[in-house]
N, C-alpha and C. Protein backbone atom coordinates (compact mmCIF):
# COMPACT_ATOMS: atom_id res chain seq x y z
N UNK A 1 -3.93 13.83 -10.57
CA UNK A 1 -5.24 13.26 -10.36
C UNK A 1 -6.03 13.15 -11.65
N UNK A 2 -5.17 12.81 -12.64
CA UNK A 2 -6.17 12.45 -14.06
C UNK A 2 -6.96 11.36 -13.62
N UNK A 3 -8.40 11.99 -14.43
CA UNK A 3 -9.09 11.24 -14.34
C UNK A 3 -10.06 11.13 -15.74
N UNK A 4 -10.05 9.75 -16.53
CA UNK A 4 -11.07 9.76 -17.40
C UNK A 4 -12.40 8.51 -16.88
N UNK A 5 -13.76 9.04 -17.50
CA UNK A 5 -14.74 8.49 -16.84
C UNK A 5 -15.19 8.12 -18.55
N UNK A 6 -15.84 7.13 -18.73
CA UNK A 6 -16.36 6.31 -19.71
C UNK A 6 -17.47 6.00 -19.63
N UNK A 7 -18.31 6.25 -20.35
CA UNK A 7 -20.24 6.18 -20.02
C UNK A 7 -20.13 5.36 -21.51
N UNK A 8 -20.40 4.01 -22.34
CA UNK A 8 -20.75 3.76 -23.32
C UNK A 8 -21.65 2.60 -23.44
N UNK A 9 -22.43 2.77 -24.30
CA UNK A 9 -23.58 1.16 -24.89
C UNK A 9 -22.43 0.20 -25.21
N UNK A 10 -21.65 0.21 -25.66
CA UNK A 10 -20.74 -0.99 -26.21
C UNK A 10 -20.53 -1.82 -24.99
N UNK A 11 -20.80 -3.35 -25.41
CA UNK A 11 -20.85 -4.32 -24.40
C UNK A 11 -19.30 -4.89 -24.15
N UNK A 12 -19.40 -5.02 -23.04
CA UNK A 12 -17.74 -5.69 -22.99
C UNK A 12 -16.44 -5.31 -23.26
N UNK A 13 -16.65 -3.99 -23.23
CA UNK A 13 -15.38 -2.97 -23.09
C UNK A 13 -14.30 -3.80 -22.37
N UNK A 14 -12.85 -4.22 -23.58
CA UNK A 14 -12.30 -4.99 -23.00
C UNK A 14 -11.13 -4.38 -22.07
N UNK A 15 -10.86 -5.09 -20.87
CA UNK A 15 -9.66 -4.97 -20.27
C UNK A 15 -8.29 -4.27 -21.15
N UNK A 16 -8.14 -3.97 -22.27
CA UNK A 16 -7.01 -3.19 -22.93
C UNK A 16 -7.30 -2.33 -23.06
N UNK A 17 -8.36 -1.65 -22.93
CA UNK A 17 -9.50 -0.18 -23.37
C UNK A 17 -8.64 0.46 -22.40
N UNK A 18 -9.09 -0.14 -21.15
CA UNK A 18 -8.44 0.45 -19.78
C UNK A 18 -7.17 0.97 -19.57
N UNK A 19 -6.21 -0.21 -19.97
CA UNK A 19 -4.80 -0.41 -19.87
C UNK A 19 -4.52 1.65 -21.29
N UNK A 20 -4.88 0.98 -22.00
CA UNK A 20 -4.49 2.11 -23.06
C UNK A 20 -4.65 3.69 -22.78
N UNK A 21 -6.22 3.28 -22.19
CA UNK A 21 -6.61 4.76 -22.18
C UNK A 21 -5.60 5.53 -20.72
N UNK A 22 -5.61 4.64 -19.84
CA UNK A 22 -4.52 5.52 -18.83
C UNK A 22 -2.86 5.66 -19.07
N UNK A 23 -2.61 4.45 -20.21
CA UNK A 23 -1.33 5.13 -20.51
C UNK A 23 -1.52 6.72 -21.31
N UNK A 24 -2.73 6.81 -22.72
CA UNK A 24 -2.48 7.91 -23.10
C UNK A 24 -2.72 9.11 -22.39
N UNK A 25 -4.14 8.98 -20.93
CA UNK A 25 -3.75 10.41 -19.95
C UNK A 25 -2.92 10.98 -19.49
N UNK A 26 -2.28 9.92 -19.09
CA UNK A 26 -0.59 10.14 -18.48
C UNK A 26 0.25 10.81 -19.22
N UNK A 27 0.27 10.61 -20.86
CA UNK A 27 0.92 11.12 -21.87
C UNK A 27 0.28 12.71 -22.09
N UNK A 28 -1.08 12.64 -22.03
CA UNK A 28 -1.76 13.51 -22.58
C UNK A 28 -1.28 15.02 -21.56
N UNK A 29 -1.50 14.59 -19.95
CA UNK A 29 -1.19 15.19 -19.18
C UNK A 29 0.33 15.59 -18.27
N UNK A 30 1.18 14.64 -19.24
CA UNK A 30 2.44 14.60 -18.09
C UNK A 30 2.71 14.05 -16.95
N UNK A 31 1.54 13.17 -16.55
CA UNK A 31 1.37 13.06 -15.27
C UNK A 31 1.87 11.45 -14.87
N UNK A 32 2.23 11.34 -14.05
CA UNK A 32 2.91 9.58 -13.41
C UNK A 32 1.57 8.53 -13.70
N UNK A 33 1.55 7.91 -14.42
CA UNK A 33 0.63 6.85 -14.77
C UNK A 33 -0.10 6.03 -13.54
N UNK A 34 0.71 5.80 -12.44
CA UNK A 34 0.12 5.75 -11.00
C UNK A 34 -0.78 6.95 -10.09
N UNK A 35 -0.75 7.95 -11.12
CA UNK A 35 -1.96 8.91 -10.83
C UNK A 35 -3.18 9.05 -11.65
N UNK A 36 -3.40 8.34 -12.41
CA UNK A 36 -4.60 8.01 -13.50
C UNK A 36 -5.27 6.98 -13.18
N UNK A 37 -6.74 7.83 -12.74
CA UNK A 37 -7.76 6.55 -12.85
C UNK A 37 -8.45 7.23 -13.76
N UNK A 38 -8.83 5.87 -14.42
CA UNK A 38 -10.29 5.66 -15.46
C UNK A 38 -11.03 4.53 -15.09
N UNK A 39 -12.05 5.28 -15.03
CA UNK A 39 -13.43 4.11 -14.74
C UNK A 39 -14.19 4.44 -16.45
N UNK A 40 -14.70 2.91 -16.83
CA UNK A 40 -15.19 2.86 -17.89
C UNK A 40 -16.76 1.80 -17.39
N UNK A 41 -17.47 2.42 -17.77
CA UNK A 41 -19.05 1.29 -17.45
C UNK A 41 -19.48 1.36 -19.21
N UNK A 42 -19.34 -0.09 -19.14
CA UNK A 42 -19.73 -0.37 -20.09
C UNK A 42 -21.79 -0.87 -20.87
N UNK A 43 -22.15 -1.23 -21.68
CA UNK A 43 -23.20 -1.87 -22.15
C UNK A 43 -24.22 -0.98 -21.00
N UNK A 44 -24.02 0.20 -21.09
CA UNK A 44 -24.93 0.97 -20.62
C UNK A 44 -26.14 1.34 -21.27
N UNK A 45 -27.49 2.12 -20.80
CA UNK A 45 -28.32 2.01 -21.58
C UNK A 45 -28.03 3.42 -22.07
N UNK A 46 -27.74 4.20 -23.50
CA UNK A 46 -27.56 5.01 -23.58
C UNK A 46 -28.08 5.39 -25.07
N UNK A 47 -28.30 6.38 -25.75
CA UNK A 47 -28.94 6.34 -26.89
C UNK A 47 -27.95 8.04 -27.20
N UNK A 48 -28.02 8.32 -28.61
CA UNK A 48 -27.40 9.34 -29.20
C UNK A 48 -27.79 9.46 -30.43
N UNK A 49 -28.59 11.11 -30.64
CA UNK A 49 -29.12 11.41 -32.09
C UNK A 49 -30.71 10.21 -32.43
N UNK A 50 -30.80 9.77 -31.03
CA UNK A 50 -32.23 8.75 -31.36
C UNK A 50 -31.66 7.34 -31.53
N UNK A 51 -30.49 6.83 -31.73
CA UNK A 51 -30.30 5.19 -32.04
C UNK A 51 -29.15 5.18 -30.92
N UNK A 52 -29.25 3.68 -31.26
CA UNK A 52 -28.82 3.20 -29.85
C UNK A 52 -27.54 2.90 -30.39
N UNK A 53 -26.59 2.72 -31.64
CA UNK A 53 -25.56 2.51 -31.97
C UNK A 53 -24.45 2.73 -31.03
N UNK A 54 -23.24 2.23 -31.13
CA UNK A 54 -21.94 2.46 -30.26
C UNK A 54 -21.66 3.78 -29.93
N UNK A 55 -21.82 4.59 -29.07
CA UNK A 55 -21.88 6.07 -28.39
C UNK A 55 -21.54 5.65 -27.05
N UNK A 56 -20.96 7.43 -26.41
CA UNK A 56 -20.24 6.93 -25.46
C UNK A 56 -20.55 8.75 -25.05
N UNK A 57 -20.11 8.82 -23.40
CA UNK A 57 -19.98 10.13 -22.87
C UNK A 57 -18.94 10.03 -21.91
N UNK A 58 -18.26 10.95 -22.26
CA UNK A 58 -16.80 10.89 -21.78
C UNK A 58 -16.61 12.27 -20.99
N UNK A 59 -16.12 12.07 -19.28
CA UNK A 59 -15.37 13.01 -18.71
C UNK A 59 -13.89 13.03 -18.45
N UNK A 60 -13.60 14.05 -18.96
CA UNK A 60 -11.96 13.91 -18.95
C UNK A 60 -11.09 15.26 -17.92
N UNK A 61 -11.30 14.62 -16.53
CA UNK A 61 -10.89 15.93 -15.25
C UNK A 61 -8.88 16.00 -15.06
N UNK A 62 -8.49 16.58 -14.90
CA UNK A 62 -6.88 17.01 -14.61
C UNK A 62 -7.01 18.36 -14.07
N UNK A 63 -6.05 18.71 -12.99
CA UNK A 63 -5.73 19.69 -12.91
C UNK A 63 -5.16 20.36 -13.20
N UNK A 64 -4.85 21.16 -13.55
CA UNK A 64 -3.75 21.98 -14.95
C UNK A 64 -4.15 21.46 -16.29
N UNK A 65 -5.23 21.12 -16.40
CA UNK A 65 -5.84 20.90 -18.01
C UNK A 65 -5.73 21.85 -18.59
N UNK A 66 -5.19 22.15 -19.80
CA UNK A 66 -4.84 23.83 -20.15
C UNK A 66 -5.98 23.70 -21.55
N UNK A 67 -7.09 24.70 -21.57
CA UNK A 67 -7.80 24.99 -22.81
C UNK A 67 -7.04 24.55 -24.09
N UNK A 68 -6.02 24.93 -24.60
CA UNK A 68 -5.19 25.08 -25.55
C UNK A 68 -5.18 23.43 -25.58
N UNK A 69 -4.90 22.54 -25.13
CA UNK A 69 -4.59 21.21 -25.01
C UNK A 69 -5.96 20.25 -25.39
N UNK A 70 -7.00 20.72 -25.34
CA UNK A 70 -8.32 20.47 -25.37
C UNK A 70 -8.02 20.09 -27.12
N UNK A 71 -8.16 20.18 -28.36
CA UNK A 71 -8.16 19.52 -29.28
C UNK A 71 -7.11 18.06 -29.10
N UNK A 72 -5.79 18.52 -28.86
CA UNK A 72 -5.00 16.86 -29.11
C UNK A 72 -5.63 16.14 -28.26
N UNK A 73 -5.91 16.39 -26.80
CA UNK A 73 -6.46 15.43 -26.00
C UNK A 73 -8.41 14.56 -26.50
N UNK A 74 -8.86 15.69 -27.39
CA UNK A 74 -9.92 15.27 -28.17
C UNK A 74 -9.78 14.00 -28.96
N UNK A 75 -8.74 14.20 -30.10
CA UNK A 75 -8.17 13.22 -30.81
C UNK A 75 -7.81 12.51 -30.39
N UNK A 76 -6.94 11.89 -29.34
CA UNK A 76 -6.57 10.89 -28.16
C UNK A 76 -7.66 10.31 -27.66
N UNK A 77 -8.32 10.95 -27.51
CA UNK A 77 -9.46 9.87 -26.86
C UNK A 77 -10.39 9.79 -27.62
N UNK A 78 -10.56 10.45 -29.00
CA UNK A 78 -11.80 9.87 -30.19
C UNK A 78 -10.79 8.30 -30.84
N UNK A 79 -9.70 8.72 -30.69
CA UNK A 79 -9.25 6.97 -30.84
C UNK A 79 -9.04 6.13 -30.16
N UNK A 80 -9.12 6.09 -29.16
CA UNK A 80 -9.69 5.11 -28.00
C UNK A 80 -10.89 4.88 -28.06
N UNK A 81 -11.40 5.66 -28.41
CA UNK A 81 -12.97 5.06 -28.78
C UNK A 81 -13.46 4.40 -30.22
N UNK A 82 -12.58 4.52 -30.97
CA UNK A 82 -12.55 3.73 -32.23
C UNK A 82 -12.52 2.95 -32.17
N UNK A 83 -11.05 2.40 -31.10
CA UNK A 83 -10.87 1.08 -30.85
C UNK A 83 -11.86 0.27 -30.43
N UNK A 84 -12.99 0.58 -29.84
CA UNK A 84 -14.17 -0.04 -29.49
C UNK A 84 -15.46 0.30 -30.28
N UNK A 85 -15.48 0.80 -30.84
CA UNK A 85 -16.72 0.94 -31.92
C UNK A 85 -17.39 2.22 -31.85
N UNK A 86 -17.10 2.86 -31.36
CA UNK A 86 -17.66 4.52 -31.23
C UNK A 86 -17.01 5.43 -32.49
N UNK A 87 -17.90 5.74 -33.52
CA UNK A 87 -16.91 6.54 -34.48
C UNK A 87 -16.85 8.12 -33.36
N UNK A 88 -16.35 8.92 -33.95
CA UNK A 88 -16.25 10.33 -33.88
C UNK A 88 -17.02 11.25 -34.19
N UNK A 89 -18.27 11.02 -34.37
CA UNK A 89 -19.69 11.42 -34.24
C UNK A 89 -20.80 10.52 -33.06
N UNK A 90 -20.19 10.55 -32.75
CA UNK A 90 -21.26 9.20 -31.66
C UNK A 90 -20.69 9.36 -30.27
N UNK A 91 -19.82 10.86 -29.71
CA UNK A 91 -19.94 10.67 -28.53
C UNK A 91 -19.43 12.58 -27.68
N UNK A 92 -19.60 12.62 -26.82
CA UNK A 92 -19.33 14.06 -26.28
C UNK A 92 -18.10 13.77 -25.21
N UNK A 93 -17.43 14.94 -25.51
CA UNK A 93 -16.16 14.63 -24.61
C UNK A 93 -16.40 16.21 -23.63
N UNK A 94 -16.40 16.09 -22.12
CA UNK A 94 -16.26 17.29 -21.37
C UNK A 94 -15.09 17.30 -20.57
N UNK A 95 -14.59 18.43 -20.89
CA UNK A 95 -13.24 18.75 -20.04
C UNK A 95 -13.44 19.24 -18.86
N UNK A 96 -12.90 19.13 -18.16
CA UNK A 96 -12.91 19.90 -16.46
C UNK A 96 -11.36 19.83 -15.49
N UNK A 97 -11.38 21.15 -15.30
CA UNK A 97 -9.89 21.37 -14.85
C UNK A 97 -9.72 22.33 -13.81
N UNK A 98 -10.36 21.31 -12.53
CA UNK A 98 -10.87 21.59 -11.31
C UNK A 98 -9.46 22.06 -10.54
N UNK A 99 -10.06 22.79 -9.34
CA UNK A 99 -8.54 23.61 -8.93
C UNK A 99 -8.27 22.45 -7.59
N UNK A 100 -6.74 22.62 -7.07
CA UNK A 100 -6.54 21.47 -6.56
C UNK A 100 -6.90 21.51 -4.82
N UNK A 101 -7.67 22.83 -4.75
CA UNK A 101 -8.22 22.51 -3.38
C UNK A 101 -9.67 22.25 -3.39
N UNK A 102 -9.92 21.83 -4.87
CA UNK A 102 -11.48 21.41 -4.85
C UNK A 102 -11.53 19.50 -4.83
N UNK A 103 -10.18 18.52 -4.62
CA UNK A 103 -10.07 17.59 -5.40
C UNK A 103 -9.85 17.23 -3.83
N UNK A 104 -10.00 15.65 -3.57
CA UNK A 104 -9.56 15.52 -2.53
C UNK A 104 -8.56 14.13 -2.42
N UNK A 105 -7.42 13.82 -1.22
CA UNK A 105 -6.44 12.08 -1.67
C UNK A 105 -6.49 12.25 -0.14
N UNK A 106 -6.30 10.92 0.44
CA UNK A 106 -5.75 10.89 1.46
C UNK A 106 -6.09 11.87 2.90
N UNK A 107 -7.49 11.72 2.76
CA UNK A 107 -8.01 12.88 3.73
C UNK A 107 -7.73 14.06 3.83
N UNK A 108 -7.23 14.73 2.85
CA UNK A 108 -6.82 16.54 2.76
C UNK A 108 -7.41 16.65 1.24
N UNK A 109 -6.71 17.57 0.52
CA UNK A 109 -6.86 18.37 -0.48
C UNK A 109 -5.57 18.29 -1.05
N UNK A 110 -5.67 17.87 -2.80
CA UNK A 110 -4.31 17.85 -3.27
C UNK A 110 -3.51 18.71 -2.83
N UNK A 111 -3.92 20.16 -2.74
CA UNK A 111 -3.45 21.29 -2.65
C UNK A 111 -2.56 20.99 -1.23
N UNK A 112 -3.34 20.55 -0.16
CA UNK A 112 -2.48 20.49 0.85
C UNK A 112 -1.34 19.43 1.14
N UNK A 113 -1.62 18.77 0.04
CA UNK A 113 -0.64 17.03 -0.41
C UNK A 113 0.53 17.92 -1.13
N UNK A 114 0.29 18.73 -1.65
CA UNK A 114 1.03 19.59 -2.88
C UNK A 114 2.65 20.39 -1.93
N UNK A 115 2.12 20.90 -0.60
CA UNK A 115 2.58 21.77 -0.13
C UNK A 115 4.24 20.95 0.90
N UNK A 116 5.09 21.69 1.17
CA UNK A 116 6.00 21.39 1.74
C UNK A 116 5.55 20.87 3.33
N UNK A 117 6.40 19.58 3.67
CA UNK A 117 5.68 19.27 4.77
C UNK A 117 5.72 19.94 5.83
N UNK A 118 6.74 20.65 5.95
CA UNK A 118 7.14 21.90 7.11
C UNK A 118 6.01 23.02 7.35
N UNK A 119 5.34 23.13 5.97
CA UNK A 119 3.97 23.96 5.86
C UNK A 119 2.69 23.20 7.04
N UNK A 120 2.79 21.72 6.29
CA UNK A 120 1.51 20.99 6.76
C UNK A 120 1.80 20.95 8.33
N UNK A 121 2.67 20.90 8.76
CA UNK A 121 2.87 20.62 9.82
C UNK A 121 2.14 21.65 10.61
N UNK A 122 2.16 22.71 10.27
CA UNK A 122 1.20 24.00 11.13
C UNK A 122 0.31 24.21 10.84
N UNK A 123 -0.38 23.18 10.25
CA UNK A 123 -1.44 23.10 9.52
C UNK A 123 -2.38 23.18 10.52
């Protein structure tokens, strides 16, 4: 259930932003690329340090996000944001690595998506 969320002023965040940034979660996390969403809203009204320059606020959720992993996945996504005009002072990245019976797919709880179906069944 990777998920990256994209808050930036830059107008017109193009369609490859997208494409890129969920191949590198997938990478970042291990995870099947058909389990990565990113939502990106672009030409937002947003300001940073007082000017309105290319800045961005970034949530970056997985489950099993491991602390230790928190710098490369930093760097991974401060260059995805290059690619669009955000240097590496111009934006905040928050990690969150929610447990999987707090997340929800398919009317249950990953956790219970997770489990053998012989389990769910006595559910």
């Amino acid at each position: 259930m990777p998920i990256l969320y994209v808050i930036t002023n830059v107008p017109n965040v193009p369609a490859s932003f997208l494409s890129a940034a969920s191949k590198a979660v997938s990478e970042l996390t291990q995870k099947e690329e058909s389990r990565v969403l990113v939502n990106v809203v672009d030409n937002a009204k947003l300001t940073f340090g007082g000017t309105d320059s290319p800045a961005a606020i970034v949530q970056f959720h997985s489950i099993g996000l491991c602390v230790e992993d928190h710098p490369e996945s930093q760097r991974a996504i401060a260059k995805l944001l290059l690619d669009i005009g955000v240097s590496n002072d111009r934006h905040y990245i928050q990690f969150n690595a929610p447990l999987a019976t707090h997340v929800g797919k398919c009317g249950t709880t990953i956790s219970e998506l997770s489990k053998p179906k012989e389990e769910i069944l006595h559910f």
